[in-house]
N, C-alpha and C. Protein backbone atom coordinates (compact mmCIF):
# COMPACT_ATOMS: atom_id res chain seq x y z
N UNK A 1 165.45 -13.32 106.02
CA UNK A 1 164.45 -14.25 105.53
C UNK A 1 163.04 -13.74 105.80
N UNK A 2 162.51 -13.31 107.04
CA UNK A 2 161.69 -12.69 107.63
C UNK A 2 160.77 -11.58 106.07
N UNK A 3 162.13 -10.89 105.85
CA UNK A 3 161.46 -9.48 104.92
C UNK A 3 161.03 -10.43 103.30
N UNK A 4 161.89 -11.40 103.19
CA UNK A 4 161.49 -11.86 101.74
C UNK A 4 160.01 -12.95 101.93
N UNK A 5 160.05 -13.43 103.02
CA UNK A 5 158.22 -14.35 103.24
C UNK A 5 157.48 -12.66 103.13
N UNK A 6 157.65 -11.93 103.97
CA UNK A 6 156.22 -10.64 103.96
C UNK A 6 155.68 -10.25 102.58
N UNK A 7 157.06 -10.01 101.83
CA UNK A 7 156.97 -9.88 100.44
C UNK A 7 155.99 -10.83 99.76
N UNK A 8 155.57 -12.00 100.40
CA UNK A 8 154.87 -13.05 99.26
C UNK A 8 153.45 -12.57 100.24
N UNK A 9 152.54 -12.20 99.04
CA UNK A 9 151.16 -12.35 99.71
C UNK A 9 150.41 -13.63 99.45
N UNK A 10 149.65 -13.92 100.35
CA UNK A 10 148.88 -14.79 100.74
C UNK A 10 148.03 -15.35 99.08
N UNK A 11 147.89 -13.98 98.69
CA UNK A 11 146.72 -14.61 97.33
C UNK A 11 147.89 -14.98 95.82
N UNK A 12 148.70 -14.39 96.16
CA UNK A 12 149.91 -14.79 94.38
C UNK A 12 150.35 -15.91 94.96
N UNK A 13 150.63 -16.33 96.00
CA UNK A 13 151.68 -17.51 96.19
C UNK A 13 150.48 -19.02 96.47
N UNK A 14 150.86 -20.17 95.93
CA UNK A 14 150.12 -21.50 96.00
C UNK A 14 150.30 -21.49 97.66
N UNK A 15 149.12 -21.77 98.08
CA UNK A 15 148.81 -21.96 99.61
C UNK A 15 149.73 -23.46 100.07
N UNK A 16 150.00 -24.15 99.09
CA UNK A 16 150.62 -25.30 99.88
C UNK A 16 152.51 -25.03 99.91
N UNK A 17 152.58 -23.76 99.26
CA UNK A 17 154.20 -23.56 99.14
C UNK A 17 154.27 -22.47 100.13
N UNK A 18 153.18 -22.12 100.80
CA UNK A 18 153.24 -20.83 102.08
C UNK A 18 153.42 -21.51 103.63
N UNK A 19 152.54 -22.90 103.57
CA UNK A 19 151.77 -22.88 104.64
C UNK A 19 151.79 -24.65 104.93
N UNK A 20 153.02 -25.38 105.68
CA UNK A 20 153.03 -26.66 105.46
C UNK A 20 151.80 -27.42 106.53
N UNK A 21 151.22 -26.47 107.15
CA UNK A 21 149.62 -27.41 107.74
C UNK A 21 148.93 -28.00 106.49
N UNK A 22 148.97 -26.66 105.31
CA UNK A 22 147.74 -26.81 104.37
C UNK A 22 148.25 -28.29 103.67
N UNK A 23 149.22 -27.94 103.71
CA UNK A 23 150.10 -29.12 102.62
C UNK A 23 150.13 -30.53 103.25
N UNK A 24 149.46 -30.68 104.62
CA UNK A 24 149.38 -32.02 105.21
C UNK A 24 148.23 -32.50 105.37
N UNK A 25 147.35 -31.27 105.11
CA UNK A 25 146.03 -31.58 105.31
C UNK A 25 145.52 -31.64 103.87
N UNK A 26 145.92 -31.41 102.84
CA UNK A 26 145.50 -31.55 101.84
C UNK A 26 146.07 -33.06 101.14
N UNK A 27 147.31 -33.20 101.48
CA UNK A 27 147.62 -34.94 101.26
C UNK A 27 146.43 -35.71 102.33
N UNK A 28 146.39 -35.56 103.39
CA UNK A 28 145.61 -36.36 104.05
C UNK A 28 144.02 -36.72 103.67
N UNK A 29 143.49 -35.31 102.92
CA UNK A 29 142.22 -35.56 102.34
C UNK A 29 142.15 -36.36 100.69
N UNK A 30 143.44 -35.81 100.26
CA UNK A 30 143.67 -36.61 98.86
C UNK A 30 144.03 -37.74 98.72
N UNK A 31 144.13 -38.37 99.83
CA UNK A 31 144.40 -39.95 100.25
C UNK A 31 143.12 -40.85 100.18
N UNK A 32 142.01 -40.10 100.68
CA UNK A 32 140.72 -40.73 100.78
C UNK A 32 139.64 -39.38 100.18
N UNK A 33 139.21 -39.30 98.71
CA UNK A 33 138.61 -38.30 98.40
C UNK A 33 137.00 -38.10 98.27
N UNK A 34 137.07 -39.51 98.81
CA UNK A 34 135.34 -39.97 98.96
C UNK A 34 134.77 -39.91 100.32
N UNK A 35 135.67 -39.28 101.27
CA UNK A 35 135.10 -39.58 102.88
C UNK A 35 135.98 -37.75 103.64
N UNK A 36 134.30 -37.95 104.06
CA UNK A 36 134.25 -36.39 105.10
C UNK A 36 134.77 -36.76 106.37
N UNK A 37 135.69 -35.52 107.23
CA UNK A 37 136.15 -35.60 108.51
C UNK A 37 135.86 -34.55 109.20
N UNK A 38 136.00 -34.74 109.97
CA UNK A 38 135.90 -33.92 111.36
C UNK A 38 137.48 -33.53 111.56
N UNK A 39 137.38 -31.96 111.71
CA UNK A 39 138.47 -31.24 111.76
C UNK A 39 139.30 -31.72 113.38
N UNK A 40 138.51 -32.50 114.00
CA UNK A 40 139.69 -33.67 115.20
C UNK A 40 139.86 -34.48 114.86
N UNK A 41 139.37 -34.93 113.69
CA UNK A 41 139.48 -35.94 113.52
C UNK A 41 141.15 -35.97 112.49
N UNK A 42 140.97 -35.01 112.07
CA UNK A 42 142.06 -34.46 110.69
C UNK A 42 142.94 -33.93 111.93
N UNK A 43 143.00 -33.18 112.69
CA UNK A 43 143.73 -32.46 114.10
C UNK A 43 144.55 -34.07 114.44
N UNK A 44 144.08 -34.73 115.01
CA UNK A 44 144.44 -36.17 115.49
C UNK A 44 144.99 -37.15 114.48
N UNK A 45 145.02 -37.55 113.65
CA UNK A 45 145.45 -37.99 112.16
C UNK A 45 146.79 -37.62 112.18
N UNK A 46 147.13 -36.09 112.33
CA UNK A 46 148.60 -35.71 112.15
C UNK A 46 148.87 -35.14 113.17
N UNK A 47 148.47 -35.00 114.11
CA UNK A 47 149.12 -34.65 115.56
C UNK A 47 149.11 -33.08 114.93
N UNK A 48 148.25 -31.93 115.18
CA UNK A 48 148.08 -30.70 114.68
C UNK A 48 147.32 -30.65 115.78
N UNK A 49 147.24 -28.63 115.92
CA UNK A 49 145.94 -28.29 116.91
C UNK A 49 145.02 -28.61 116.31
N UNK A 50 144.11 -28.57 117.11
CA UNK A 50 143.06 -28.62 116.42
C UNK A 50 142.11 -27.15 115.88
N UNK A 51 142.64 -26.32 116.98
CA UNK A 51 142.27 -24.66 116.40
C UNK A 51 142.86 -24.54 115.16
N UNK A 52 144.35 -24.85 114.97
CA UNK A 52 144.80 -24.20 113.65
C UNK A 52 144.10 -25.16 112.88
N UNK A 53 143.56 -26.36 112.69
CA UNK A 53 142.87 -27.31 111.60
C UNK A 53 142.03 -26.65 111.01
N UNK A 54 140.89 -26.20 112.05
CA UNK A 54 140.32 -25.39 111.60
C UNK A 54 140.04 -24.62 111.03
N UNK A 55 140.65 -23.40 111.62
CA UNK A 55 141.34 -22.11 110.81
C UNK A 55 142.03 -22.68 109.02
N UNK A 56 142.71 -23.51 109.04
CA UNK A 56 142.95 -23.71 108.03
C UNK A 56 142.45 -24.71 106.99
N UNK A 57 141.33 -25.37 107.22
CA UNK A 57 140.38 -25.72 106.82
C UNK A 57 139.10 -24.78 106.00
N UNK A 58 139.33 -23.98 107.17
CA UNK A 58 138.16 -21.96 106.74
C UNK A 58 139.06 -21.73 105.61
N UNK A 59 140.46 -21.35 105.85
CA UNK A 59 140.85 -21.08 104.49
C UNK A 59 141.57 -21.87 103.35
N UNK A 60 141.49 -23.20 103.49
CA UNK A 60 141.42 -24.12 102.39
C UNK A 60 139.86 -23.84 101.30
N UNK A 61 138.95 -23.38 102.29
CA UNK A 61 137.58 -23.61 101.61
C UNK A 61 137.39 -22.48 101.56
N UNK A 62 138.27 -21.05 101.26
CA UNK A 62 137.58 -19.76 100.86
C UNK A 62 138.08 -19.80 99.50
N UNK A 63 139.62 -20.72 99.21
CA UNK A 63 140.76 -20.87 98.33
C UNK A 63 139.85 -21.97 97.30
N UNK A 64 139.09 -22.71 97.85
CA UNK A 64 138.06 -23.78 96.54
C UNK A 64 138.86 -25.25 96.96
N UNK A 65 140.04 -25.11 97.75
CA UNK A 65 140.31 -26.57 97.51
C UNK A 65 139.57 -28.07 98.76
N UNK A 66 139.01 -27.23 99.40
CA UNK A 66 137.92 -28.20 100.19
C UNK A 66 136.51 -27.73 100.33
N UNK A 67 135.67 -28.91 100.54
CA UNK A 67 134.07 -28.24 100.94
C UNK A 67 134.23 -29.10 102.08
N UNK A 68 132.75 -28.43 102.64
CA UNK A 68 131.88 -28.87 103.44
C UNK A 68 130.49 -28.98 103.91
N UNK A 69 130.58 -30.02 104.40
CA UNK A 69 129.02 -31.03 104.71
C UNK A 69 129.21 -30.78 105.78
N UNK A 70 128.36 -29.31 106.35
CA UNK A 70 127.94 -30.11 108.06
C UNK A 70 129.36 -29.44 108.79
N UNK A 71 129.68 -30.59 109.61
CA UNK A 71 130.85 -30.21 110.38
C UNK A 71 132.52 -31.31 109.56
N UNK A 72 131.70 -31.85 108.78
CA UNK A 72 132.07 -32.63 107.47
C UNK A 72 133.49 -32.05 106.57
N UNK A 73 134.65 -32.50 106.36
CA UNK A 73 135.73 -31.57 105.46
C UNK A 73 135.93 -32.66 104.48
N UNK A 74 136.21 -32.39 103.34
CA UNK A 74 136.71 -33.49 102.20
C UNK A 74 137.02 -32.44 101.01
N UNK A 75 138.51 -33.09 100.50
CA UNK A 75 138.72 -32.42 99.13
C UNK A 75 138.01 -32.25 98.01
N UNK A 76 138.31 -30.83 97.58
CA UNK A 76 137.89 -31.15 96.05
C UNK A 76 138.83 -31.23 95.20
N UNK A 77 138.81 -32.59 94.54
CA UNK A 77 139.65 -32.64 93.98
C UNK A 77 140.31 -32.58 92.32
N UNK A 78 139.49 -31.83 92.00
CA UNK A 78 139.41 -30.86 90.77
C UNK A 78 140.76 -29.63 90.92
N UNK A 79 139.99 -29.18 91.81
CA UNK A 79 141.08 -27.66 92.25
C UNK A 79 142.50 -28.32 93.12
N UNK A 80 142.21 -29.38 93.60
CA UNK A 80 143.46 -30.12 94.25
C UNK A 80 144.09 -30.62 92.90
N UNK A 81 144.16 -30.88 92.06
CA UNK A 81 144.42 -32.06 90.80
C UNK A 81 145.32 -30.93 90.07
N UNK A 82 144.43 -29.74 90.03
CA UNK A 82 145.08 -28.80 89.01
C UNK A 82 146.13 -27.76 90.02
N UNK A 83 146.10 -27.75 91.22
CA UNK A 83 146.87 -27.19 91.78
C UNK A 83 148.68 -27.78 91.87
N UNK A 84 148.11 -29.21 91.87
CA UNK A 84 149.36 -30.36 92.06
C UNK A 84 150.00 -30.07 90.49
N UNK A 85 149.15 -30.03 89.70
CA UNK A 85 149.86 -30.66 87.90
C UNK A 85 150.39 -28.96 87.80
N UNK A 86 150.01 -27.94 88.28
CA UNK A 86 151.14 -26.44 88.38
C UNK A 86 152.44 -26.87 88.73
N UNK A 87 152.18 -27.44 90.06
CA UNK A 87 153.48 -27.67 90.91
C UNK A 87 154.76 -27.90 89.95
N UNK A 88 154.02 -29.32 89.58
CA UNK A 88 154.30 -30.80 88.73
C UNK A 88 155.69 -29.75 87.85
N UNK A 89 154.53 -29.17 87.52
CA UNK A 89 155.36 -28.53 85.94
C UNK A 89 155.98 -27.39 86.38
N UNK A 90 155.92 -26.62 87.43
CA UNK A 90 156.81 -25.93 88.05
C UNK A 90 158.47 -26.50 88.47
N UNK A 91 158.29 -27.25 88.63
CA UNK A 91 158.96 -28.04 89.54
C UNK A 91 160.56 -28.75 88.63
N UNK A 92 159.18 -29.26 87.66
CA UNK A 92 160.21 -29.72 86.28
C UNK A 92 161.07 -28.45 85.26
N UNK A 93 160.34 -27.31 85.02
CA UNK A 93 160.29 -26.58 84.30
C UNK A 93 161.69 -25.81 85.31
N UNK A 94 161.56 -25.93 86.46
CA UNK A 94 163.00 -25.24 87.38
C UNK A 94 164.20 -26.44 87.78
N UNK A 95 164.15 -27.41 87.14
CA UNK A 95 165.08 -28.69 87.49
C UNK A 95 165.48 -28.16 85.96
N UNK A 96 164.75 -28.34 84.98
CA UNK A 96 165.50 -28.02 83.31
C UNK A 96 166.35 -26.53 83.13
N UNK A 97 166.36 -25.91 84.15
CA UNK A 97 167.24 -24.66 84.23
C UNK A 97 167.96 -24.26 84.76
N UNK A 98 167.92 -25.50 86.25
CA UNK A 98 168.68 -25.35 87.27
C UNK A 98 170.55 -25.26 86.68
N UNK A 99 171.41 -24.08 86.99
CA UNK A 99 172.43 -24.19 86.61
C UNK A 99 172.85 -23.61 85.22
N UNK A 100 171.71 -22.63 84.83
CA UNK A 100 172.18 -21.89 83.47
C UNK A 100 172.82 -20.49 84.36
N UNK A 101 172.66 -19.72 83.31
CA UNK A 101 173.52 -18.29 83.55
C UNK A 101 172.40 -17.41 84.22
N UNK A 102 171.37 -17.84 84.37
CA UNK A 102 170.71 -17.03 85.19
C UNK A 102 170.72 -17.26 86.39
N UNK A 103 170.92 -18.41 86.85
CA UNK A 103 170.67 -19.08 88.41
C UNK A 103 172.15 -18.77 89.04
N UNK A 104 173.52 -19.05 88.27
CA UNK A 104 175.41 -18.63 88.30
C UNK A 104 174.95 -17.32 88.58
N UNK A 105 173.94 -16.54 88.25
CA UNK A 105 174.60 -14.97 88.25
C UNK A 105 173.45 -14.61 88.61
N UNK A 106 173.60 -14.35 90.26
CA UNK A 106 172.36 -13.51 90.96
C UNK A 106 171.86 -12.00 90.07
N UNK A 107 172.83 -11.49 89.86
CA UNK A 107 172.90 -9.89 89.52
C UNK A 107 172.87 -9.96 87.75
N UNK A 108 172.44 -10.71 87.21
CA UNK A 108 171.93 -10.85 85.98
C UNK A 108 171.16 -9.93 85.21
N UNK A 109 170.28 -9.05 86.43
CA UNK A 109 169.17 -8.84 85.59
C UNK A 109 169.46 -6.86 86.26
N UNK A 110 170.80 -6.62 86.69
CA UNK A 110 171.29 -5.49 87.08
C UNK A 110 171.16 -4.35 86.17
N UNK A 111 171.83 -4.68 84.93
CA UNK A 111 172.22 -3.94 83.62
C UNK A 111 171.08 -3.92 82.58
N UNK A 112 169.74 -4.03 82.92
CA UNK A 112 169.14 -4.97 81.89
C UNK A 112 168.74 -3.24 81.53
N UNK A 113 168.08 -2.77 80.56
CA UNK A 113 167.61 -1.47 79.76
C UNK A 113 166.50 -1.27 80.31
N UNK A 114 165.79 0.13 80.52
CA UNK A 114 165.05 0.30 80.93
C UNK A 114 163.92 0.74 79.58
N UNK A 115 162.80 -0.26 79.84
CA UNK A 115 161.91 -0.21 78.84
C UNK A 115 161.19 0.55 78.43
N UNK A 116 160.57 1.51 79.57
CA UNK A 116 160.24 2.64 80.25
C UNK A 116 160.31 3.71 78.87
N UNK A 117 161.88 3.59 79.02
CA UNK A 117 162.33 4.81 78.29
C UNK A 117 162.24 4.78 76.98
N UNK A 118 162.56 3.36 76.20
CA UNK A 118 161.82 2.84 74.84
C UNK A 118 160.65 3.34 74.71
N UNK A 119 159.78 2.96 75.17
CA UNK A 119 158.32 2.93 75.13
C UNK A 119 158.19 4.80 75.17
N UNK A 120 158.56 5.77 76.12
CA UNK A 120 158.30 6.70 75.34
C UNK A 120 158.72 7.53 74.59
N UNK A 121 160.26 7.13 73.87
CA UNK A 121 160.25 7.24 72.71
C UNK A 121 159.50 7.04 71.62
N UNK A 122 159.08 5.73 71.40
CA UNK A 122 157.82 4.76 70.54
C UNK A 122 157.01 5.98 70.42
N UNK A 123 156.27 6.61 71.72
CA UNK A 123 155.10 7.42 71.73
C UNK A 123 155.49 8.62 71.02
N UNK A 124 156.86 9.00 71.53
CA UNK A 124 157.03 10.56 70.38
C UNK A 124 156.92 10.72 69.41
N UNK A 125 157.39 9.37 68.57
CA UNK A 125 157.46 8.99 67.15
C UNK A 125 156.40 9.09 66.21
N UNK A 126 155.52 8.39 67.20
CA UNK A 126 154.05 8.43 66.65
C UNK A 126 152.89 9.17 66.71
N UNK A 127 153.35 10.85 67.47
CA UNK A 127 152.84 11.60 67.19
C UNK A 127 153.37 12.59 66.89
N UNK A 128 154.75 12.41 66.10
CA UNK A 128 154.89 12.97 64.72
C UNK A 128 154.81 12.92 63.74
């Protein structure tokens, strides 16, 4: 399990499907989207350190989905709204497939042709 998380980097994967602080702290600010906190205050709220709040507060707000006022944290909930309606449709879009012949058959995609080799054929063709 270890080698398949390393595999996901930090910037392709949605921060709330990496990282379940972000994902508590981001319900907690989307609960009240009109009022700034104090990262003890958000620390204390859900029983979290308060170092990691922080820290992940810094990178909620390098990612766009919170600002800040001051010592102040509150969602934005623009980039929160459109992050959720991905999910949304992620979510649905893998429940409508769950159980076809791709999901039955890990090794599906074993035999598949290598395109590679199409493609430079294509090219020989066309510069004759």
């Amino acid at each position: 399990m270890a080698d398949q998380y390393s595999e996901v980097s930090e910037k392709s994967a949605p921060p709330s499907l990496l990282y379940p602080n972000r994902r508590k702290i981001l319900r907690f600010l989307a609960a009240t989207p009109e009022t700034g906190y104090r990262a003890g205050e958000i620390a204390e709220a859900l029983e979290l350190p308060r170092g990691s709040v922080g820290m992940t507060l810094s990178r909620l707000h390098d990612q766009g989905f919170v600002c800040d006022k001051g010592a102040y944290w509150a969602i934005r909930l623009g980039a929160y709204d459109s992050h959720t309606t991905s999910l949304i449709a992620l979510a649905a879009v893998s429940e409508q497939f769950e159980g076809d012949c791709y999901n039955e058959n890990p090794d599906w995609d074993t035999n598949l042709p290598d395109l590679d080799e199409y493609e430079d054929t294509d090219a020989d063709s066309e510069q004759a």
